[in-house]
C-alpha atoms as a PDB file:
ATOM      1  CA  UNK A   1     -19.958  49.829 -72.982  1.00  0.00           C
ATOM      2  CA  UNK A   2     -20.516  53.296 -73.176  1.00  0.00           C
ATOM      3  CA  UNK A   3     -18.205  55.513 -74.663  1.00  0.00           C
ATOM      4  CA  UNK A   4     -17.423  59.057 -73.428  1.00  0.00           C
ATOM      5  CA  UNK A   5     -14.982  62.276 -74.458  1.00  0.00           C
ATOM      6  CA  UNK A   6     -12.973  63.606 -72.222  1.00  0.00           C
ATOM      7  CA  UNK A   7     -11.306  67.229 -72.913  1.00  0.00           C
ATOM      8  CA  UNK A   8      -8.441  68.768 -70.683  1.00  0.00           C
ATOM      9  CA  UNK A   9      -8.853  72.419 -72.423  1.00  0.00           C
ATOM     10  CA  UNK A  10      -6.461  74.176 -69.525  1.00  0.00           C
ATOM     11  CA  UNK A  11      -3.367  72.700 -71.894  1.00  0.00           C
ATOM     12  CA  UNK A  12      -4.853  75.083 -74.630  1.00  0.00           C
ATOM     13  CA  UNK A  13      -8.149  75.655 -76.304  1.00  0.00           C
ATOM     14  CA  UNK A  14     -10.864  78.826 -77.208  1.00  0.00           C
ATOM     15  CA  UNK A  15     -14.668  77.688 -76.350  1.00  0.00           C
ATOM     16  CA  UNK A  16     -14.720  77.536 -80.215  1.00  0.00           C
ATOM     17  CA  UNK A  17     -12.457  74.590 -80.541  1.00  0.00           C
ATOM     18  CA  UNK A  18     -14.022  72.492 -77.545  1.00  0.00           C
ATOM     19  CA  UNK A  19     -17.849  73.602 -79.305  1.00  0.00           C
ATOM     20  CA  UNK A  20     -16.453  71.925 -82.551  1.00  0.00           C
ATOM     21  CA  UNK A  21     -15.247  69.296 -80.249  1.00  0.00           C
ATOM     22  CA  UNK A  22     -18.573  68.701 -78.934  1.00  0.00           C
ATOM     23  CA  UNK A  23     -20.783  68.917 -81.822  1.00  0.00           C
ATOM     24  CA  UNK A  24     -18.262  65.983 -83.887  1.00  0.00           C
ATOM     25  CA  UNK A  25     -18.982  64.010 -80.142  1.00  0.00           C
ATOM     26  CA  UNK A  26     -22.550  64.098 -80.769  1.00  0.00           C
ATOM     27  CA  UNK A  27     -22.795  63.781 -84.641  1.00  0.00           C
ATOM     28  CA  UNK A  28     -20.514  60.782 -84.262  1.00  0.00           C
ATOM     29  CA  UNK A  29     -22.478  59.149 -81.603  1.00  0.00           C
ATOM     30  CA  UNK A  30     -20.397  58.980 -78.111  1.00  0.00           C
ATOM     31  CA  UNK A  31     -22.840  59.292 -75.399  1.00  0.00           C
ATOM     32  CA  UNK A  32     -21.196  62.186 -73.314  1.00  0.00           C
ATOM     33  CA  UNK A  33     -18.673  65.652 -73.875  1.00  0.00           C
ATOM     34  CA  UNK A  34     -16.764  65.838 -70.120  1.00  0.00           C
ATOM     35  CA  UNK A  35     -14.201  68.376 -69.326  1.00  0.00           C
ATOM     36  CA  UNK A  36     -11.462  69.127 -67.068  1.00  0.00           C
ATOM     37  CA  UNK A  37     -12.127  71.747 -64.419  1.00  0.00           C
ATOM     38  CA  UNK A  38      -8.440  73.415 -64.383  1.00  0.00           C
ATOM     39  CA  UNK A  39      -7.261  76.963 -64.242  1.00  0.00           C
ATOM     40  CA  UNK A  40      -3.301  76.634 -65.295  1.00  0.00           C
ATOM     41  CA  UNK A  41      -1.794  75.001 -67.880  1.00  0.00           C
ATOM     42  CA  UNK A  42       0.202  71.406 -67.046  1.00  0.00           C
ATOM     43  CA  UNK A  43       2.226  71.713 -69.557  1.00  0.00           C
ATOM     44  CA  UNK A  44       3.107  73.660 -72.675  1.00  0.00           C
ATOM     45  CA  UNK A  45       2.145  77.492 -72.991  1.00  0.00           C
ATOM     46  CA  UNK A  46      -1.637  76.934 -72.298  1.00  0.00           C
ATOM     47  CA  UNK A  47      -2.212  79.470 -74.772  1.00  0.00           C
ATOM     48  CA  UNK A  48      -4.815  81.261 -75.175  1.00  0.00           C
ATOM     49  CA  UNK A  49      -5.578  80.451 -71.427  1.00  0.00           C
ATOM     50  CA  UNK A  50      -8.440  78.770 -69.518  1.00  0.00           C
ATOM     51  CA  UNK A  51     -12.056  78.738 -69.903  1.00  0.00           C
ATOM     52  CA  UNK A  52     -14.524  78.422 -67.455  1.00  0.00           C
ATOM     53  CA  UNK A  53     -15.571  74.446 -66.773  1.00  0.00           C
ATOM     54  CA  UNK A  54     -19.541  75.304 -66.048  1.00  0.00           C
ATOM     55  CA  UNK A  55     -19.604  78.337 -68.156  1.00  0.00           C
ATOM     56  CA  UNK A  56     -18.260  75.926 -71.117  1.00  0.00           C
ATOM     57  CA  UNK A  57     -20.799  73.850 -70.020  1.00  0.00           C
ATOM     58  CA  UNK A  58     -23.506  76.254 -70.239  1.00  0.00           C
ATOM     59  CA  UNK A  59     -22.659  77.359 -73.605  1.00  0.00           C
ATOM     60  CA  UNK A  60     -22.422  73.864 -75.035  1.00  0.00           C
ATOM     61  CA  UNK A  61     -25.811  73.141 -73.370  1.00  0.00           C
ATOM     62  CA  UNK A  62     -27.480  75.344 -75.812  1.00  0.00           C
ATOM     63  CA  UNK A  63     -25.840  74.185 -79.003  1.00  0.00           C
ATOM     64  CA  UNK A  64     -26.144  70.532 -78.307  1.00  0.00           C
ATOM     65  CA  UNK A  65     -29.337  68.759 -78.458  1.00  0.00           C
ATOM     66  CA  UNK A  66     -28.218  64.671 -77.037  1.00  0.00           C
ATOM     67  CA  UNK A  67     -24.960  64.235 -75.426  1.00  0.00           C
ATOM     68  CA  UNK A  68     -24.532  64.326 -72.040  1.00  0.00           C
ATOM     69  CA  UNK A  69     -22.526  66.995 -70.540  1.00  0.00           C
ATOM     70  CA  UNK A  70     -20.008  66.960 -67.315  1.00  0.00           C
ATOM     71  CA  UNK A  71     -16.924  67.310 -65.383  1.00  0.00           C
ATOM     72  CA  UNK A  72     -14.038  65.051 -64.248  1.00  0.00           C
ATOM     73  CA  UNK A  73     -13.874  66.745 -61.618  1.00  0.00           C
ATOM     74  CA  UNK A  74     -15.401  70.029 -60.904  1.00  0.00           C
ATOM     75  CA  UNK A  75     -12.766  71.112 -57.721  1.00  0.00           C
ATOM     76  CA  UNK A  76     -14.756  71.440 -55.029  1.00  0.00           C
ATOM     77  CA  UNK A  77     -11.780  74.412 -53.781  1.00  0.00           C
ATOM     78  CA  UNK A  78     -13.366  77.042 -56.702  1.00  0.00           C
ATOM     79  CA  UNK A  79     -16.709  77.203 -55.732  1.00  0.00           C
ATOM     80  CA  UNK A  80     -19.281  77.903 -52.520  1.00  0.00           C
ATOM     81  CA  UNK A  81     -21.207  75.092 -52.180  1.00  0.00           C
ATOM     82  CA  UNK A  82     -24.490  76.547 -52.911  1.00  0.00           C
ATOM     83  CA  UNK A  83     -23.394  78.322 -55.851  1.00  0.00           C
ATOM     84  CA  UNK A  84     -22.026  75.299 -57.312  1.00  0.00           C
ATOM     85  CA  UNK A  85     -25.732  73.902 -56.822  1.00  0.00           C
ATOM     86  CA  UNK A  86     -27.287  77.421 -58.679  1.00  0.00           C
ATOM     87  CA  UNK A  87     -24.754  76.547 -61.176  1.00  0.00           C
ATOM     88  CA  UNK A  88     -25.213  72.884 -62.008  1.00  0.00           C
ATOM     89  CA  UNK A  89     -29.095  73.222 -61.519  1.00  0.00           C
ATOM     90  CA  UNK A  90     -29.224  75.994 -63.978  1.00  0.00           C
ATOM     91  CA  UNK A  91     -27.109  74.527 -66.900  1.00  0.00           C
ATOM     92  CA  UNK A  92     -29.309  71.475 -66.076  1.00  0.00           C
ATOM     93  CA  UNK A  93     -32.299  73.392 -66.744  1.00  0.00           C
ATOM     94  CA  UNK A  94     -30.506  74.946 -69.871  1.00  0.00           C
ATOM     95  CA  UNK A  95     -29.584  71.334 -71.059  1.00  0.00           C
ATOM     96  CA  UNK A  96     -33.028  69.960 -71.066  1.00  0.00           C
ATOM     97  CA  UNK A  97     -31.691  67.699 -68.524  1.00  0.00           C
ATOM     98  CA  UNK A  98     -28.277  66.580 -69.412  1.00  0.00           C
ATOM     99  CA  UNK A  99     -25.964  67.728 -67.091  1.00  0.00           C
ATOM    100  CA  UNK A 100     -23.563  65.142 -64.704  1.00  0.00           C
ATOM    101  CA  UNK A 101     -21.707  66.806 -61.645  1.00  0.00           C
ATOM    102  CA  UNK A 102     -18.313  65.135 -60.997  1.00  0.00           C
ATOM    103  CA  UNK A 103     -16.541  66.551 -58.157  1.00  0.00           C
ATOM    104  CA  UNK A 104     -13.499  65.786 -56.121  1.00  0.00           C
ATOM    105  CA  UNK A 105     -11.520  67.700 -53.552  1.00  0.00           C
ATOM    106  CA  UNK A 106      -9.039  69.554 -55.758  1.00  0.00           C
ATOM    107  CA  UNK A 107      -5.325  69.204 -55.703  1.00  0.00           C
ATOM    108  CA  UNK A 108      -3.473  71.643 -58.132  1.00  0.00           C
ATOM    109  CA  UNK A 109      -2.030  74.507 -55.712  1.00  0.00           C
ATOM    110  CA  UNK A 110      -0.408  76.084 -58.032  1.00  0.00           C
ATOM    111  CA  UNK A 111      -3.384  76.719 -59.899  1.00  0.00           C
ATOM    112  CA  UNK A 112      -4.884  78.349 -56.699  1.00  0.00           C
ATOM    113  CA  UNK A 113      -1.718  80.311 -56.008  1.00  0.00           C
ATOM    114  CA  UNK A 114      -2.161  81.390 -59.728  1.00  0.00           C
ATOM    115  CA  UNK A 115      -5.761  82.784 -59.297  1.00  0.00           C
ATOM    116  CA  UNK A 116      -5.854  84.023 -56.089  1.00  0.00           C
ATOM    117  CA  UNK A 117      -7.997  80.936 -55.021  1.00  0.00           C
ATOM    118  CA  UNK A 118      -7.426  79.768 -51.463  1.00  0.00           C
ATOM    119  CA  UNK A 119      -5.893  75.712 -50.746  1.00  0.00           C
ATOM    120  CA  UNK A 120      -7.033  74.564 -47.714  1.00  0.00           C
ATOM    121  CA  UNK A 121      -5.495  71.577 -45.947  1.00  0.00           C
ATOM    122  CA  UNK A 122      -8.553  70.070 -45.165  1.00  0.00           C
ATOM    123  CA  UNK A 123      -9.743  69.537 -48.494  1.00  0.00           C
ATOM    124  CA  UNK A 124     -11.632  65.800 -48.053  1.00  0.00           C
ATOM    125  CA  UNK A 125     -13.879  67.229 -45.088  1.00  0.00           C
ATOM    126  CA  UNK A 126     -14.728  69.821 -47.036  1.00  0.00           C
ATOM    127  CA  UNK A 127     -16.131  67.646 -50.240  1.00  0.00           C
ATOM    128  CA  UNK A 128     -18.134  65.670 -47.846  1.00  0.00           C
ATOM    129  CA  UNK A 129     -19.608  68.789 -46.766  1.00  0.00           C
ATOM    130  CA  UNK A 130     -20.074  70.263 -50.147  1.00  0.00           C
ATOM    131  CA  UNK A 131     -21.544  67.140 -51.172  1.00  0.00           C
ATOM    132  CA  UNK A 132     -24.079  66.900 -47.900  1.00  0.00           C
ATOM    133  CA  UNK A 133     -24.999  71.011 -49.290  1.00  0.00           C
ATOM    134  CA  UNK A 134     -25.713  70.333 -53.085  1.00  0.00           C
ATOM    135  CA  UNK A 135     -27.440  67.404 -52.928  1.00  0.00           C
ATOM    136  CA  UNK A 136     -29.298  68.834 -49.880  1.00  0.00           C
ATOM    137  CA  UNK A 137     -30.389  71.892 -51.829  1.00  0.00           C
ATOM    138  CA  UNK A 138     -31.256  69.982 -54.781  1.00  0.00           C
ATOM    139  CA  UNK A 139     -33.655  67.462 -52.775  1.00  0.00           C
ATOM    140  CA  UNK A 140     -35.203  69.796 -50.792  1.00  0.00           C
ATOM    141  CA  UNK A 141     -38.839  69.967 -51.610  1.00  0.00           C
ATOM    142  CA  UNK A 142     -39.781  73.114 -52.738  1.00  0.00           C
ATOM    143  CA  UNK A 143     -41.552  75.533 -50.489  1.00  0.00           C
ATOM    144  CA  UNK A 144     -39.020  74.022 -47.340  1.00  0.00           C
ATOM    145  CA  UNK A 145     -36.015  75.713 -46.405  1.00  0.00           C
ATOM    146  CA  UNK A 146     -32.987  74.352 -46.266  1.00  0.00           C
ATOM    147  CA  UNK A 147     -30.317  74.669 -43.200  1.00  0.00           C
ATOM    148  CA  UNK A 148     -26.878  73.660 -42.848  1.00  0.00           C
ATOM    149  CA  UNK A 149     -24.234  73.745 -40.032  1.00  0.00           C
ATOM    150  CA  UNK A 150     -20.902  71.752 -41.024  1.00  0.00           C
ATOM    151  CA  UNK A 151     -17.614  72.682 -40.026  1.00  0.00           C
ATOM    152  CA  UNK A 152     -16.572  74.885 -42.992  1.00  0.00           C
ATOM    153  CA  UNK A 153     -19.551  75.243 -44.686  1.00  0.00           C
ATOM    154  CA  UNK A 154     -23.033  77.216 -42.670  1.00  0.00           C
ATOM    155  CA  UNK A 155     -26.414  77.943 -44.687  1.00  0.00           C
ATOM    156  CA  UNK A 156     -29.493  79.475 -42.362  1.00  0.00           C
ATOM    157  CA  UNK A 157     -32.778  80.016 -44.050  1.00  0.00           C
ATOM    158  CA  UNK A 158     -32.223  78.848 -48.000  1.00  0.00           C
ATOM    159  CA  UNK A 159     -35.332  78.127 -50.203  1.00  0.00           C
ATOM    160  CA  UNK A 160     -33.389  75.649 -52.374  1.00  0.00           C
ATOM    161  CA  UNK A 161     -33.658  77.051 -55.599  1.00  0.00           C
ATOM    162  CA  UNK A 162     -33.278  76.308 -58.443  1.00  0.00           C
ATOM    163  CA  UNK A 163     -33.733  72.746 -58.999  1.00  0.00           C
ATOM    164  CA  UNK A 164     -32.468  70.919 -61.565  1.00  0.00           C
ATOM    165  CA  UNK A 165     -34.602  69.467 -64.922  1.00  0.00           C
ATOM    166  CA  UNK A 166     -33.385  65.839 -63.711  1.00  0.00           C
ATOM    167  CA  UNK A 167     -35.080  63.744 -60.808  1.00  0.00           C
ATOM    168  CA  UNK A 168     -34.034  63.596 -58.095  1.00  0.00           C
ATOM    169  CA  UNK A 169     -31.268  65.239 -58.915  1.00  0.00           C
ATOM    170  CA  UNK A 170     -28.113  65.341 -61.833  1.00  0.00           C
ATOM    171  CA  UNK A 171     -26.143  62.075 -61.449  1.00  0.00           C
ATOM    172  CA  UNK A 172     -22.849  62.571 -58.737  1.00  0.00           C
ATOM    173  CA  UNK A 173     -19.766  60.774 -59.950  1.00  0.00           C
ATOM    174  CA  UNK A 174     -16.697  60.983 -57.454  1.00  0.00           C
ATOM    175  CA  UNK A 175     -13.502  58.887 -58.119  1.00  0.00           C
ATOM    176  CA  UNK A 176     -10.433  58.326 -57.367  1.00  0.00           C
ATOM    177  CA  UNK A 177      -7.802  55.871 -55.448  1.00  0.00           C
ATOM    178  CA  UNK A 178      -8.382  56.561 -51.919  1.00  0.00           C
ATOM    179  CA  UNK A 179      -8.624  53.234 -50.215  1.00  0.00           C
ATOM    180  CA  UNK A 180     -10.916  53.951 -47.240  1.00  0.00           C
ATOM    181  CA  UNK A 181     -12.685  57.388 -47.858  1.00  0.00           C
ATOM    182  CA  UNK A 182     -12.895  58.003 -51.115  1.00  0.00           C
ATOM    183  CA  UNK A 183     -14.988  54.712 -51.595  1.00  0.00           C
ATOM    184  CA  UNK A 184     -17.335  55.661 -48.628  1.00  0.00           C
ATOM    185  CA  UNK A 185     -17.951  59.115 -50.139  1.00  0.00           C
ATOM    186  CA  UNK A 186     -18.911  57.281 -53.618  1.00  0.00           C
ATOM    187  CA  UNK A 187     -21.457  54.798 -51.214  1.00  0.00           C
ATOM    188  CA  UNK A 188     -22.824  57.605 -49.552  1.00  0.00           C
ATOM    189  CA  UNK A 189     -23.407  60.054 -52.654  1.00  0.00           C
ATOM    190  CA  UNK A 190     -22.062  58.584 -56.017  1.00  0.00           C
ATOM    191  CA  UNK A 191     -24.374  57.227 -58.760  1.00  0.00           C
ATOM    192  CA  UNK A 192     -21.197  56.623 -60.741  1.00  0.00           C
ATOM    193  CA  UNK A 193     -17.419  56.103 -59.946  1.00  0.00           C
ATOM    194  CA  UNK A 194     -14.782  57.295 -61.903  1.00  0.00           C
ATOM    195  CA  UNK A 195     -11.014  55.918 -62.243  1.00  0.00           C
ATOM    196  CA  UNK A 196      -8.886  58.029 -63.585  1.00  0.00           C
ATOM    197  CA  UNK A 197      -5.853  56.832 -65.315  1.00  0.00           C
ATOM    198  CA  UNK A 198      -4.967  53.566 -63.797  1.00  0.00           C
ATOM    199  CA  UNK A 199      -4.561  49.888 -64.951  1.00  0.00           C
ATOM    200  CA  UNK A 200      -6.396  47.103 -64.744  1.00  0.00           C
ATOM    201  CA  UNK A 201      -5.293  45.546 -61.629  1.00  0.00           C
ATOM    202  CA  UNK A 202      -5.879  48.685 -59.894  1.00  0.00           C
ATOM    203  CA  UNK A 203      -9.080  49.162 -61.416  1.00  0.00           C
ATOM    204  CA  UNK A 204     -10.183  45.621 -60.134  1.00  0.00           C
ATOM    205  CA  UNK A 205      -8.643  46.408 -56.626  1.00  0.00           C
ATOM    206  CA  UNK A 206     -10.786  49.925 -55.988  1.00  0.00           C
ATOM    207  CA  UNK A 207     -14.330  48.677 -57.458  1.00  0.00           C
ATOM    208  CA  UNK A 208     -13.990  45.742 -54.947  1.00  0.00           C
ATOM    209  CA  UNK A 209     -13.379  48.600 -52.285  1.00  0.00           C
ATOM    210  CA  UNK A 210     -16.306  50.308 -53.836  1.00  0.00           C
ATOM    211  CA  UNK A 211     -18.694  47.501 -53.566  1.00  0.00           C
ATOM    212  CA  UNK A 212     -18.242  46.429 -50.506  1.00  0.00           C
ATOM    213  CA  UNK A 213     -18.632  50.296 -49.309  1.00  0.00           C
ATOM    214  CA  UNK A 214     -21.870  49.881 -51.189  1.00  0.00           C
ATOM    215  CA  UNK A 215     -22.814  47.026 -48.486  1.00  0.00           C
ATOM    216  CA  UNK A 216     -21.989  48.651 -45.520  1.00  0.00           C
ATOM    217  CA  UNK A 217     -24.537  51.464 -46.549  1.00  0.00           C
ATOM    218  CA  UNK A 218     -27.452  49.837 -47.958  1.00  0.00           C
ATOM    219  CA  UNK A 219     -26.979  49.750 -51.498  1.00  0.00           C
ATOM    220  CA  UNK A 220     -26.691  47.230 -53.996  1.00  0.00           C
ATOM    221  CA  UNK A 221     -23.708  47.030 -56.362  1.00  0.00           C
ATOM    222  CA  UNK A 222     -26.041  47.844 -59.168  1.00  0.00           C
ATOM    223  CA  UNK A 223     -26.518  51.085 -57.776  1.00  0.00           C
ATOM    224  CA  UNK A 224     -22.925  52.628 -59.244  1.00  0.00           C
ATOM    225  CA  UNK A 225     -21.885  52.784 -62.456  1.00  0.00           C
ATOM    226  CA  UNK A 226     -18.305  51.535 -62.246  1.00  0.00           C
ATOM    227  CA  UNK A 227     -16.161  53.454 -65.235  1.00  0.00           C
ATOM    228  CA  UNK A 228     -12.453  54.417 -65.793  1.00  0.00           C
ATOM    229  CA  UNK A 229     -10.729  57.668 -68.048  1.00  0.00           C
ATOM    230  CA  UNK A 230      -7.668  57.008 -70.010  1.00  0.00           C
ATOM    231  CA  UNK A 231      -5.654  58.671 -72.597  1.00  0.00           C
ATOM    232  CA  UNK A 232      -6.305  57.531 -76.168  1.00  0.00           C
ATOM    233  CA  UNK A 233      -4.135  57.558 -79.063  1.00  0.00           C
ATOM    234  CA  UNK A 234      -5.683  55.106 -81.515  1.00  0.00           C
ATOM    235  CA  UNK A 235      -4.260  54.624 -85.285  1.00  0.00           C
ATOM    236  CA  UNK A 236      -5.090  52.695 -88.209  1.00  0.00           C
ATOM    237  CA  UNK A 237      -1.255  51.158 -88.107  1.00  0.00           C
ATOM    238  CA  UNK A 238       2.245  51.488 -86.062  1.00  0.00           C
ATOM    239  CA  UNK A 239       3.131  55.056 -88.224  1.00  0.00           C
ATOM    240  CA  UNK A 240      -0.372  56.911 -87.552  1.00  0.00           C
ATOM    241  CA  UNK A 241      -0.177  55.800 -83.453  1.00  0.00           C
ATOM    242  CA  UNK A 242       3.323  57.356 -83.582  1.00  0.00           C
ATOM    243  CA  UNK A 243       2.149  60.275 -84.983  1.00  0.00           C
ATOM    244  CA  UNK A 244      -0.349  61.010 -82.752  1.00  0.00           C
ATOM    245  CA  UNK A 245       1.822  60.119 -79.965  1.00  0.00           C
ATOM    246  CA  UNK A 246       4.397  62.796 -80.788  1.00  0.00           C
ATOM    247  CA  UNK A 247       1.317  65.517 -81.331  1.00  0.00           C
ATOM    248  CA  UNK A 248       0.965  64.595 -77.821  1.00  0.00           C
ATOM    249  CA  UNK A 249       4.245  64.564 -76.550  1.00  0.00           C
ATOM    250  CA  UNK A 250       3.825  60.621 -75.402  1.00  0.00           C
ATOM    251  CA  UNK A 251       5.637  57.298 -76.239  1.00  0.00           C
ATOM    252  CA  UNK A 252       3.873  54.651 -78.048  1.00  0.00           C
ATOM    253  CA  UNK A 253       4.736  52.189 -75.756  1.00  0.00           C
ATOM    254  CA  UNK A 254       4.195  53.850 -72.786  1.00  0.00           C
ATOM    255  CA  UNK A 255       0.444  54.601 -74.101  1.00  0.00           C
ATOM    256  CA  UNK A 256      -0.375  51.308 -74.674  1.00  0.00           C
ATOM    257  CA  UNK A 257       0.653  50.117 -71.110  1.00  0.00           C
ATOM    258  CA  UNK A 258      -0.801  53.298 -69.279  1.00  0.00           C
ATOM    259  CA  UNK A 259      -4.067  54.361 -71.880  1.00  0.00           C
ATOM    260  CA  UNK A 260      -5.652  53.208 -74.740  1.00  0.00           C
ATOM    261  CA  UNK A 261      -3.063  53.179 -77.536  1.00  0.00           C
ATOM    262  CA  UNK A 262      -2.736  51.620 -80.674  1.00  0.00           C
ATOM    263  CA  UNK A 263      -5.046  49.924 -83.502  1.00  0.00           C
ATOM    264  CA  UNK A 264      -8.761  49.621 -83.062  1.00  0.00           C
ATOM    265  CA  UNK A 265      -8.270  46.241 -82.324  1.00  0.00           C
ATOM    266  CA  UNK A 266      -5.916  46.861 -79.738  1.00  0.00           C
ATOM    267  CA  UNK A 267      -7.849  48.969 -78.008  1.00  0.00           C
ATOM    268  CA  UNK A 268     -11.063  47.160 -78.086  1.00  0.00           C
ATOM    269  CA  UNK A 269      -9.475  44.224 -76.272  1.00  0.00           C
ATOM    270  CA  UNK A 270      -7.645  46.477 -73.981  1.00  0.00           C
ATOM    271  CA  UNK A 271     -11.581  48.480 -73.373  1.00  0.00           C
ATOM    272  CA  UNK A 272     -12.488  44.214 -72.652  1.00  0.00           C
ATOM    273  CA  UNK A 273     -10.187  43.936 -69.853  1.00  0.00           C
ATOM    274  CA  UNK A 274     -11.430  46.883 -67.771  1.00  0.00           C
ATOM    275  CA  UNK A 275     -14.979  45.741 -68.753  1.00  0.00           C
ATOM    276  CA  UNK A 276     -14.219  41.864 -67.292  1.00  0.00           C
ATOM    277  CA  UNK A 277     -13.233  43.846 -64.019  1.00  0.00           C
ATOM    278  CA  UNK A 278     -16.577  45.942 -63.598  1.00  0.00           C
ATOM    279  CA  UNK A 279     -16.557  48.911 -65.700  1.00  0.00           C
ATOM    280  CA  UNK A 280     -19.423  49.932 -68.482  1.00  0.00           C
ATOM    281  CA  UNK A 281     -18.277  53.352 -69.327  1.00  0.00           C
ATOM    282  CA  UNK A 282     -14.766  54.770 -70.699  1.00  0.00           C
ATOM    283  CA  UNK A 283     -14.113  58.156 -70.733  1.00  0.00           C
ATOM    284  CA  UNK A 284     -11.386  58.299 -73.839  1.00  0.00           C
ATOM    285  CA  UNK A 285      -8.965  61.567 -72.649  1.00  0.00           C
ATOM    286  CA  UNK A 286      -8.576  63.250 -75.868  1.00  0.00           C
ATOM    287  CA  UNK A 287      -5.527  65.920 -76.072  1.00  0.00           C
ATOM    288  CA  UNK A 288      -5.479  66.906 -79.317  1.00  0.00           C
ATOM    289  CA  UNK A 289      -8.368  68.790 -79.554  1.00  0.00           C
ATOM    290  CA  UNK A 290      -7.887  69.454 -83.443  1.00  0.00           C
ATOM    291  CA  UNK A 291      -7.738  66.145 -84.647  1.00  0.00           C
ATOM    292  CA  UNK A 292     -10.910  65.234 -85.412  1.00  0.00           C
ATOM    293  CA  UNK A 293      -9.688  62.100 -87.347  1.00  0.00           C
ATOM    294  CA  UNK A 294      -9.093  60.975 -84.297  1.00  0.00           C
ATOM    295  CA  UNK A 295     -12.574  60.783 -83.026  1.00  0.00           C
ATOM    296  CA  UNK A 296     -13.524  59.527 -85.927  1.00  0.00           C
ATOM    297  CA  UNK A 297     -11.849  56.518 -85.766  1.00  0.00           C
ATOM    298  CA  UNK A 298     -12.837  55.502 -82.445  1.00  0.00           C
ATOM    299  CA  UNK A 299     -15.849  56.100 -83.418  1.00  0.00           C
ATOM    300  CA  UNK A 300     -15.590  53.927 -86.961  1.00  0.00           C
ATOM    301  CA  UNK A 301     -13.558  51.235 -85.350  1.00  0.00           C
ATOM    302  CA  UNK A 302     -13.873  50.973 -81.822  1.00  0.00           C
ATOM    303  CA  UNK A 303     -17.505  51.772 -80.290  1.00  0.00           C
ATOM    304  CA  UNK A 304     -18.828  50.443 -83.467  1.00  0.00           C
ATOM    305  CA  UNK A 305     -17.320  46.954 -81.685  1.00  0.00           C
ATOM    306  CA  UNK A 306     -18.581  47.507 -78.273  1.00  0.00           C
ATOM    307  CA  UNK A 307     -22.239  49.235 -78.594  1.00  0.00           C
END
């Protein structure tokens, strides 16, 4: 099982705190930093305001030398499509080859309201599309233009560049709970698929979806990494969970049914059930971004059970 951090720094955090946040990732061991890709605050004040998902990124790629580096889920309503590609190829480059490109549709519009960012309606059609454009950029041999003429998206006369450190390409995760479409996008593009927040019956319910989308185009169920992301809150006993909790602004209870709450050993055999149903990577949503006891712990107690 390998285990990820997952940052939402829109609810409040400097590029400082997430670079401490990183570094303590690496020295501790996890295999991978991800990050939101939000512009307004869910809750709270959201103070001192948002940073930048790939310009995070970019920073962190230079003062990180192992971790893998990412989004859940860069919004495919912020960016051009072939920007997005100069973007994720460059921090790529900048990484040494340790960059992952989640991306879904988007779906905060008052974060687009907020910014001045336009919501369109048709926001599934356009991921495909974007999806079709970076990965067609990116695999376009070098010296070959590359063309392009979708429905919302047109590109005449590109040469492709840059391209990324990694070959082919950066992995693609997509995710989500889309019964029909979101599954074919992950067959036709994914190298990993991403649950976010869901339990274990649901969990089982959506791989199957995925696999058999895997069938219909070719590919074997190997192909996919199968993983989920869920709010942690891990404590040595009942008091230091509650604690945590409150930081938070969560129930105990609730946690443990929804995330991954409660002792090490609790949450190991919790991390076990997803694992029975398909998944070999965990994306632990930490959102307290200044306890580093925290990570510590999982760290200590729980990946030191499931390496």
């Amino acid at each position: 099982m390998d285990l990820r951090i997952f940052t939402e720094p829109q609810q409040g955090a400097t590029y400082d705190t997430l670079l401490t946040v990183a570094k303590a990732t690496e020295d501790l061991g996890f295999g991978a930093f991800f990050r939101s890709d939000h512009y307004l605050h869910m809750s709270g004040d959201g103070l001192p305001g948002p940073t930048d998902a790939w310009i995070t990124l970019a920073g962190l790629a230079r003062e990180t030398k192992r971790i893998r580096l990412g989004t859940l889920m860069t919004a495919a309503t912020f960016r051009l499509p072939g920007v997005l590609a100069i973007q994720v190829a460059q921090v790529d480059a900048m990484s040494g080859g340790r960059v992952e490109l989640g991306i879904g549709a988007g779906w905060f519009e008052e974060e687009h309201t907020a910014y001045g960012i336009p919501f369109p309606r048709e926001k599934f059609a356009r991921l495909e599309e974007q999806l079709e454009i970076v990965t067609g950029l990116w695999d376009t041999p070098v010296g070959t233009d590359f063309r392009y003429e979708g429905r919302y998206y047109s590109l005449a006369d590109s040469p492709a560049l840059p391209k990324p450190a990694q070959r082919p390409h950066p992995p693609i995760l997509v995710g989500g709970l889309g019964a029909k479409r979101t599954p074919a996008l992950a067959a036709r593009f994914a190298d990993e698929f991403n649950i976010p927040f869901a339990s274990v019956e649901t969990s089982a319910q959506q791989f199957g979806r995925v696999r058999e989308a895997l069938v219909e185009h070719g590919r074997k169920a190997e192909d996919l990494v199968l993983s989920n992301a869920l709010v942690a809150c891990v404590g040595r006993d009942d008091a230091e969970v509650s604690r945590r909790a409150a930081v938070i602004g969560r129930e105990p209870a609730e946690l443990k049914e929804n995330g991954l709450a409660g002792s090490p050993a609790e949450v190991v055999d919790r991390i076990g059930r997803f694992a029975e149903v398909g998944s070999t990577r965990i994306y632990f949503q930490i959102l307290d971004l200044h306890d580093l006891d925290h990570l510590e712990l999982i760290a200590s107690e729980v990946m030191s059970q499931l390496g």
